[in-house]
N, C-alpha and C. Protein backbone atom coordinates (compact mmCIF):
# COMPACT_ATOMS: atom_id res chain seq x y z
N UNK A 1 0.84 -1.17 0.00
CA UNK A 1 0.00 0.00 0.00
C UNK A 1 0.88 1.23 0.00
N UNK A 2 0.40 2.38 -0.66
CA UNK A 2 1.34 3.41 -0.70
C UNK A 2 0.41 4.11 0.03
N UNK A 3 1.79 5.56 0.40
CA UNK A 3 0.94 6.83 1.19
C UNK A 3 0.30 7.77 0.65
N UNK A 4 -0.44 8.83 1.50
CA UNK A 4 -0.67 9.21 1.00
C UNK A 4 -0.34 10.80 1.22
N UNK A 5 -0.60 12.55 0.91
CA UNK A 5 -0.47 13.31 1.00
C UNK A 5 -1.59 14.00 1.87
N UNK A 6 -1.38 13.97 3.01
CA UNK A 6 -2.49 14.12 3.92
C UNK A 6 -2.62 15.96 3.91
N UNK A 7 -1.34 16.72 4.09
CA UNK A 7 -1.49 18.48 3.91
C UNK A 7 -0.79 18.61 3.51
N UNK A 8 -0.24 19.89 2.41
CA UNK A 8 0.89 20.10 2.14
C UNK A 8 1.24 21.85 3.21
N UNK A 9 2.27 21.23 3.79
CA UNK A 9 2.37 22.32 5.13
C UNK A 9 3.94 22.93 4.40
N UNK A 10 3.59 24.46 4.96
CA UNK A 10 4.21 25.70 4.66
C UNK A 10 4.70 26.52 6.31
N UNK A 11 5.85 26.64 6.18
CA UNK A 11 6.23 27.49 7.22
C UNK A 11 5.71 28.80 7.02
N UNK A 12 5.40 29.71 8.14
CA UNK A 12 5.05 31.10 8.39
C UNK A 12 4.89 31.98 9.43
N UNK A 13 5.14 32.92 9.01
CA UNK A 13 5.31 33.86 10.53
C UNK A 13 4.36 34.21 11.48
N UNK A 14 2.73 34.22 10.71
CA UNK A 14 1.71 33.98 11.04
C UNK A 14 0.43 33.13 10.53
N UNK A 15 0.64 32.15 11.27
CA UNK A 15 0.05 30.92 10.36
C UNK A 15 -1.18 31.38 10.25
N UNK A 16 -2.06 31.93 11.23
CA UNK A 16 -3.53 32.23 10.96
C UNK A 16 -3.98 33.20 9.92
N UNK A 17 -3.15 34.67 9.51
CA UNK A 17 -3.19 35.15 8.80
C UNK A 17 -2.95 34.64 7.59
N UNK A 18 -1.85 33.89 7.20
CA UNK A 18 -1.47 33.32 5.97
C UNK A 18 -2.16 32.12 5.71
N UNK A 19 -3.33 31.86 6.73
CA UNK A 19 -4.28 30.53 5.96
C UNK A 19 -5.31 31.23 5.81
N UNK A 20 -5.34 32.38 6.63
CA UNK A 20 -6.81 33.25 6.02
C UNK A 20 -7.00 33.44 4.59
N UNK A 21 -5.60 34.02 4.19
CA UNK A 21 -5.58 34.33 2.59
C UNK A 21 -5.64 33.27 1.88
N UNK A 22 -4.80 32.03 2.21
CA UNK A 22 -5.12 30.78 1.45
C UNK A 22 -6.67 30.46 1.13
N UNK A 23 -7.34 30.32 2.36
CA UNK A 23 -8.46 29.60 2.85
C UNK A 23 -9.59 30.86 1.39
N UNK A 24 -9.51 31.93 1.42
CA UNK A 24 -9.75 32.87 0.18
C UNK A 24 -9.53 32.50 -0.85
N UNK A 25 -8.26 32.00 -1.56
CA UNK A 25 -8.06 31.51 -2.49
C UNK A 25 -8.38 30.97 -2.59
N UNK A 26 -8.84 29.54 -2.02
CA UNK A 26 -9.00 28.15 -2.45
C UNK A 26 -10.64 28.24 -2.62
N UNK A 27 -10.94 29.22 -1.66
CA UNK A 27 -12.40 28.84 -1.13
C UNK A 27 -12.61 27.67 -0.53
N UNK A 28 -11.70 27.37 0.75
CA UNK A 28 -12.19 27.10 1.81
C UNK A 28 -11.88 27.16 2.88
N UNK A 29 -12.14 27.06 3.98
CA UNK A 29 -12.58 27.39 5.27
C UNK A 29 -11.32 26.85 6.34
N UNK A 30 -11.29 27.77 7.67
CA UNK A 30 -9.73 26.96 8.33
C UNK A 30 -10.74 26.05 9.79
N UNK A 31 -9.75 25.66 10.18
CA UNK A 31 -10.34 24.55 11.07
C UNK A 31 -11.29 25.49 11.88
N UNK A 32 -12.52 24.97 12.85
CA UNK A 32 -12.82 25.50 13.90
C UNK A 32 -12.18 26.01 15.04
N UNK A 33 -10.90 25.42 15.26
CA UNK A 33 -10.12 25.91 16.52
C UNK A 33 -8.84 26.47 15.94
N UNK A 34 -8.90 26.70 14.85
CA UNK A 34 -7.71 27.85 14.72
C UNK A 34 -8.26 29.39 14.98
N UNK A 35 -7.43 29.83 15.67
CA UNK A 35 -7.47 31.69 16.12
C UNK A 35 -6.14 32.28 15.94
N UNK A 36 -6.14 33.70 16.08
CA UNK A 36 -5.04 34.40 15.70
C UNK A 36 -4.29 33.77 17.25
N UNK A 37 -2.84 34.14 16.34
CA UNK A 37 -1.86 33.50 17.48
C UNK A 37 -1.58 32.08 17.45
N UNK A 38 -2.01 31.26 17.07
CA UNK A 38 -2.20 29.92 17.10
C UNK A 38 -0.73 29.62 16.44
N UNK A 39 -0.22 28.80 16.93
CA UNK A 39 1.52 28.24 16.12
C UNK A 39 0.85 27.64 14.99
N UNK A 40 -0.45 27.13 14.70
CA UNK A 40 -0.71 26.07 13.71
C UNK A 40 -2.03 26.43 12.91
N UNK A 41 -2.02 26.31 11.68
CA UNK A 41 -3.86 26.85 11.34
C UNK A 41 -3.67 25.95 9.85
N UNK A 42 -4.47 25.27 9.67
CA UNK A 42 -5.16 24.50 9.14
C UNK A 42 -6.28 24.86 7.82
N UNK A 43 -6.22 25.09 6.55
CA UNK A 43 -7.31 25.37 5.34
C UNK A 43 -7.46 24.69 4.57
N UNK A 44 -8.94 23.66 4.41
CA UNK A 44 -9.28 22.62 4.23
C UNK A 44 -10.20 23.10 2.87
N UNK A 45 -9.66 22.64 1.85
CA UNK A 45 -10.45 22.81 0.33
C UNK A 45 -10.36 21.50 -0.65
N UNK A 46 -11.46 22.44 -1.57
CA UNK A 46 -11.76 21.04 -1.95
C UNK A 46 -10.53 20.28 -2.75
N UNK A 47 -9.62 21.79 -3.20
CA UNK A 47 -8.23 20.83 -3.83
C UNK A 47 -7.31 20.60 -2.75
N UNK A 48 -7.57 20.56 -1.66
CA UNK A 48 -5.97 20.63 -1.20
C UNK A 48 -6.13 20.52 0.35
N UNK A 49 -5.52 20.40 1.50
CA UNK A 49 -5.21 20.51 2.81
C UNK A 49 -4.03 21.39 2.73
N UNK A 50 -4.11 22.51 3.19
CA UNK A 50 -2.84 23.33 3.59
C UNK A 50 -2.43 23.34 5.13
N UNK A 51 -1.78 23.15 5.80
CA UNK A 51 -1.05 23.38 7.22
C UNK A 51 0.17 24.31 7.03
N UNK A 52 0.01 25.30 7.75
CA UNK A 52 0.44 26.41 7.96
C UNK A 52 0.88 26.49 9.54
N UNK A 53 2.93 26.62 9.86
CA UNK A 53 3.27 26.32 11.15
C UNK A 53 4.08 27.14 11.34
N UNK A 54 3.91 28.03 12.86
CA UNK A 54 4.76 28.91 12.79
C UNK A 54 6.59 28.67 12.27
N UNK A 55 6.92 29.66 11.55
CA UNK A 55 8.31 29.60 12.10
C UNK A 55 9.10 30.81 11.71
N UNK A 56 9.61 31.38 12.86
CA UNK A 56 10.50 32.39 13.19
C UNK A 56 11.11 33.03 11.80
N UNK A 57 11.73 32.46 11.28
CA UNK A 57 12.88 32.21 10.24
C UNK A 57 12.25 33.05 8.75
N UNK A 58 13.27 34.32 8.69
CA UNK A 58 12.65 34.55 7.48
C UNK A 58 12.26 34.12 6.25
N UNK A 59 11.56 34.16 5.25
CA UNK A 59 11.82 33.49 3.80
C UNK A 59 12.80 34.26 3.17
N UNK A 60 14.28 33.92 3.03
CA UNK A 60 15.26 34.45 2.05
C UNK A 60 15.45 33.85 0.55
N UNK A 61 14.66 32.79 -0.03
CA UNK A 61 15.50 32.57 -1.05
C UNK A 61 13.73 31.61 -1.74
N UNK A 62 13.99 31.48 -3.28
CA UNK A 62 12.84 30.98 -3.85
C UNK A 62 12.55 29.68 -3.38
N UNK A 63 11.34 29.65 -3.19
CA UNK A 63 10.66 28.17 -2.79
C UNK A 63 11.38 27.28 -3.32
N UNK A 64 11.64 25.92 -3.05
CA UNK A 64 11.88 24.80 -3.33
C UNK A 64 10.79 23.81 -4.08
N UNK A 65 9.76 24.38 -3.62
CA UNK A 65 8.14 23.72 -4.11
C UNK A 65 6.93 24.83 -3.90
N UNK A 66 6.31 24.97 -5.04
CA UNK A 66 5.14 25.83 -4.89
C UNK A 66 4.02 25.33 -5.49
N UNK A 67 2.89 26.27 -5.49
CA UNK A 67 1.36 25.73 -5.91
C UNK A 67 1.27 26.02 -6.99
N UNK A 68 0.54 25.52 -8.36
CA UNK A 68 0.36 25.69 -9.32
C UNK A 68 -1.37 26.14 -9.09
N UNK A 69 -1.88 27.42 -8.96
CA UNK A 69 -3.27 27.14 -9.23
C UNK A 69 -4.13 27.30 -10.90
N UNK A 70 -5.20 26.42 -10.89
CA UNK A 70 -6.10 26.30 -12.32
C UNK A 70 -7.35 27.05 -11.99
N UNK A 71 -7.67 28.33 -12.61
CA UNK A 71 -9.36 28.35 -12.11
C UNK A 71 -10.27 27.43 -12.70
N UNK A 72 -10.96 27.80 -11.70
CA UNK A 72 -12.55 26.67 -12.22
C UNK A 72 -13.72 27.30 -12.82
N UNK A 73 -13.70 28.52 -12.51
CA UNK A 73 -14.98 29.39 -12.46
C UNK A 73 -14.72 30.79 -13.51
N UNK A 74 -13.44 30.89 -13.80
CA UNK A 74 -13.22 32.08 -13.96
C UNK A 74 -11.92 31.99 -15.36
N UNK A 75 -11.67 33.19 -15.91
CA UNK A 75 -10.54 33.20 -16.92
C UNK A 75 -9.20 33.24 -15.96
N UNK A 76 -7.78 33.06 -16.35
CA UNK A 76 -6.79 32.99 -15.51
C UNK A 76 -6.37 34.40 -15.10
N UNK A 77 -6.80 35.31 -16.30
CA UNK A 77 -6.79 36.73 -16.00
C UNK A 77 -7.68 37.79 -15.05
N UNK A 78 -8.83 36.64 -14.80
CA UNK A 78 -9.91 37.25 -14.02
C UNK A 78 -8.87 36.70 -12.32
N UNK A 79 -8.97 35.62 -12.58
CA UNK A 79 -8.15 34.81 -11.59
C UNK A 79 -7.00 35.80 -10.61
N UNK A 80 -6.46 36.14 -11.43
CA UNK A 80 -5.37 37.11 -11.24
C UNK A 80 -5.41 38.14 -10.46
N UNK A 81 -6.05 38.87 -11.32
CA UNK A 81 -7.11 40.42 -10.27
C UNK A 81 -7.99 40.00 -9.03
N UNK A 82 -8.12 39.15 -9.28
CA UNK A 82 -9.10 38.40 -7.71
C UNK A 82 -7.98 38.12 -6.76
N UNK A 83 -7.10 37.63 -6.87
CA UNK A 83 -5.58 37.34 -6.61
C UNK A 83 -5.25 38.48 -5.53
N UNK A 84 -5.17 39.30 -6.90
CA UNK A 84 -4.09 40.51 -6.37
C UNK A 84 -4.80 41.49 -5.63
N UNK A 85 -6.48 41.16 -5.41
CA UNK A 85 -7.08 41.47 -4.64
C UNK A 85 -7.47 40.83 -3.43
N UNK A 86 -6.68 40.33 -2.90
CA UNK A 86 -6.91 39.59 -1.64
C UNK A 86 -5.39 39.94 -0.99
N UNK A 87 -4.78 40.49 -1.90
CA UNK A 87 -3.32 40.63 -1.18
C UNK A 87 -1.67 40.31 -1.96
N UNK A 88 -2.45 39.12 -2.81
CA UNK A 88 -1.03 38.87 -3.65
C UNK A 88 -0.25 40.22 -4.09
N UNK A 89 0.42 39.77 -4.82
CA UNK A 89 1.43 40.57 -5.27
C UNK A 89 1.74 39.97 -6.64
N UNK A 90 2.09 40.89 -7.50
CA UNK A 90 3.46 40.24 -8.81
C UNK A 90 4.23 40.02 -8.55
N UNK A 91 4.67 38.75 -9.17
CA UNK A 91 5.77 38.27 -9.38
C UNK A 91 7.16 38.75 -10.47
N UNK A 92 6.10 37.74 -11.56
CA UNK A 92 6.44 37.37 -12.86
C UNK A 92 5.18 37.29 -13.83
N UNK A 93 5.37 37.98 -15.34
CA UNK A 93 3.81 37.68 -15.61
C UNK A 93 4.92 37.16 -17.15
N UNK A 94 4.08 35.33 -17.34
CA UNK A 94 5.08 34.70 -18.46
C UNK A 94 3.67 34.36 -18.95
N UNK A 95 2.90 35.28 -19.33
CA UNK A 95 1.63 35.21 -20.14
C UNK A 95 2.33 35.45 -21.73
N UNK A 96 1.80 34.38 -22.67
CA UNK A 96 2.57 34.79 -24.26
C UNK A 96 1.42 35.12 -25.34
N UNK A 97 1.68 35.77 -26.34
CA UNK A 97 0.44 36.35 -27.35
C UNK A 97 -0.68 35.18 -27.50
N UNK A 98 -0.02 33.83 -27.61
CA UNK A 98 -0.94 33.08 -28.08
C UNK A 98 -1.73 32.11 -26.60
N UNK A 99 -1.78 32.96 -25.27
CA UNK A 99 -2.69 32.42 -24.55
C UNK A 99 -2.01 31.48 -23.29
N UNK A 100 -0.76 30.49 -23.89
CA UNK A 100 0.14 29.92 -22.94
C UNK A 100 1.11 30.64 -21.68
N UNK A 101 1.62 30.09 -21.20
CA UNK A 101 2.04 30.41 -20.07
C UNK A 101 1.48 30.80 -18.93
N UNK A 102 1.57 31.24 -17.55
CA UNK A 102 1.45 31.41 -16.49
C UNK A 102 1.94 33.07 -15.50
N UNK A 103 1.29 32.88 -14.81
CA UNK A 103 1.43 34.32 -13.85
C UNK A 103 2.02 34.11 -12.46
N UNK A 104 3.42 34.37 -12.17
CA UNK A 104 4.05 34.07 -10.98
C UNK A 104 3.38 35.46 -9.68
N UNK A 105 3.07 34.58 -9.07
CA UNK A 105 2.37 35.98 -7.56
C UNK A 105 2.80 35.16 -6.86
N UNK A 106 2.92 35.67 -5.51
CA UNK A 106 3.90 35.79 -4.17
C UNK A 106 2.42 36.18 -3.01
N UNK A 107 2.28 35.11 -2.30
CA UNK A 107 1.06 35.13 -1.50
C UNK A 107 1.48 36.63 -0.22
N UNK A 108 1.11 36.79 0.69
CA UNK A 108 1.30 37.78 1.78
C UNK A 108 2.97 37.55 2.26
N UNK A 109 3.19 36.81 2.45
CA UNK A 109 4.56 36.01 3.05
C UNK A 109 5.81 36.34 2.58
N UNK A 110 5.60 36.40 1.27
CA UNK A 110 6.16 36.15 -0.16
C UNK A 110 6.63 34.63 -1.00
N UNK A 111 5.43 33.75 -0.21
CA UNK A 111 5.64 31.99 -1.32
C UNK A 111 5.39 32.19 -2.37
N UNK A 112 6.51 32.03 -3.60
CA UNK A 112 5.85 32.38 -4.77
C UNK A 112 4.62 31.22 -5.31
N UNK A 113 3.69 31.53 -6.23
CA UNK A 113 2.73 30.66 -6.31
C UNK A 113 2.68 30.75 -8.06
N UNK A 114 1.45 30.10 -9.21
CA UNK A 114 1.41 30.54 -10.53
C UNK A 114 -0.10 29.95 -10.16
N UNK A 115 -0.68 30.99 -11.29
CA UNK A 115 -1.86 30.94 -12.11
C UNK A 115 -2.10 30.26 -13.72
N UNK A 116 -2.14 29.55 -13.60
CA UNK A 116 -2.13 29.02 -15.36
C UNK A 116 -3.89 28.97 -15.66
N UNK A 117 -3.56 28.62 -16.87
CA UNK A 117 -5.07 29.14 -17.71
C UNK A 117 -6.35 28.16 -16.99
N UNK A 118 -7.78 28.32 -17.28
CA UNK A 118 -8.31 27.86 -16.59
C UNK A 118 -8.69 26.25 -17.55
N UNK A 119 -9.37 25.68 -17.23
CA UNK A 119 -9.55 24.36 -18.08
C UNK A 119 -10.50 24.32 -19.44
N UNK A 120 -11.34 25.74 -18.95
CA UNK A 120 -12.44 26.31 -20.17
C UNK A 120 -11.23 26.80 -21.04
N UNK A 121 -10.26 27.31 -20.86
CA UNK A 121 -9.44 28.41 -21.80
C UNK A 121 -8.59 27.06 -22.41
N UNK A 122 -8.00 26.23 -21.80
CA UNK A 122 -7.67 25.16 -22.43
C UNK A 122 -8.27 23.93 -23.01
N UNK A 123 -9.61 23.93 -22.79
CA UNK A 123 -10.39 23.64 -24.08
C UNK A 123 -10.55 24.17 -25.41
N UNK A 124 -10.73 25.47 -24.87
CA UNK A 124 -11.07 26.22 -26.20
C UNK A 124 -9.95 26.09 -27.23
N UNK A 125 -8.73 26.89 -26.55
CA UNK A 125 -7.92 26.67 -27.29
C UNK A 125 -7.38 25.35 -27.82
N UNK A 126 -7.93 24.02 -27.78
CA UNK A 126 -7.69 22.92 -28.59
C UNK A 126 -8.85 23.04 -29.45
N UNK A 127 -9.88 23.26 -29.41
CA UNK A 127 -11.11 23.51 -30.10
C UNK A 127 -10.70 24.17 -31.60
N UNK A 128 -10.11 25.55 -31.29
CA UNK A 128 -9.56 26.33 -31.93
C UNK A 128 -8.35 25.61 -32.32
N UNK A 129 -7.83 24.86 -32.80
CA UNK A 129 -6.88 23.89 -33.39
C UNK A 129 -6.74 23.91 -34.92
């Protein structure tokens, strides 16, 4: 039997704040017993388990592993501005004329994260083939 990926946990300086914004993004919700202050906070969606644990230690240098997000609901460009309205930031924008590529943003913290196209936009564009 193999394992499995129960959360994918992220160090942070304030875990409750930085799962608030997650828990926004993802659209969903953090545990019942997480509160501000808490060493540990918890955002449970439908793609993902995030755990979020304090730690002291600044972020100096690019992630080792980050999130790729897909919208579901929305264009990747709508995606974006919704994004950067909750707090993100720019990164990198490796958007190309013909629709490919991705949008590097940096959550509150600064984890860098990407936006790639949504699954409607990558239909179409095979459609359009």
């Amino acid at each position: 039997m193999s394992s499995l990926i129960r959360h994918v946990t992220m160090d942070s300086a304030d875990p409750y704040v930085l799962a608030t914004f997650w828990a926004k993004v993802l659209g969903g919700s953090l545990a019942d017993d997480d509160f501000p202050g808490d060493p540990e906070a918890v955002v449970t969606a439908a793609a993902a388990t995030l755990l979020f644990v304090r730690n002291d230690e600044r972020k100096t240098v690019k992630n080792r592993v980050h999130l790729d997000l897909q919208p579901q609901d929305r264009t990747r460009d709508e995606e974006v501005e919704r994004l950067l309205s909750l707090g993100a930031t720019l990164q990198g924008d490796h958007r190309r004329p013909d629709g490919s590529g991705w949008v590097t943003l940096l959550d509150p913290e600064g984890n860098e994260f990407c936006v790639e196209r949504s699954a409607g936009e990558l239909a179409a564009r095979r459609r359009d083939r």
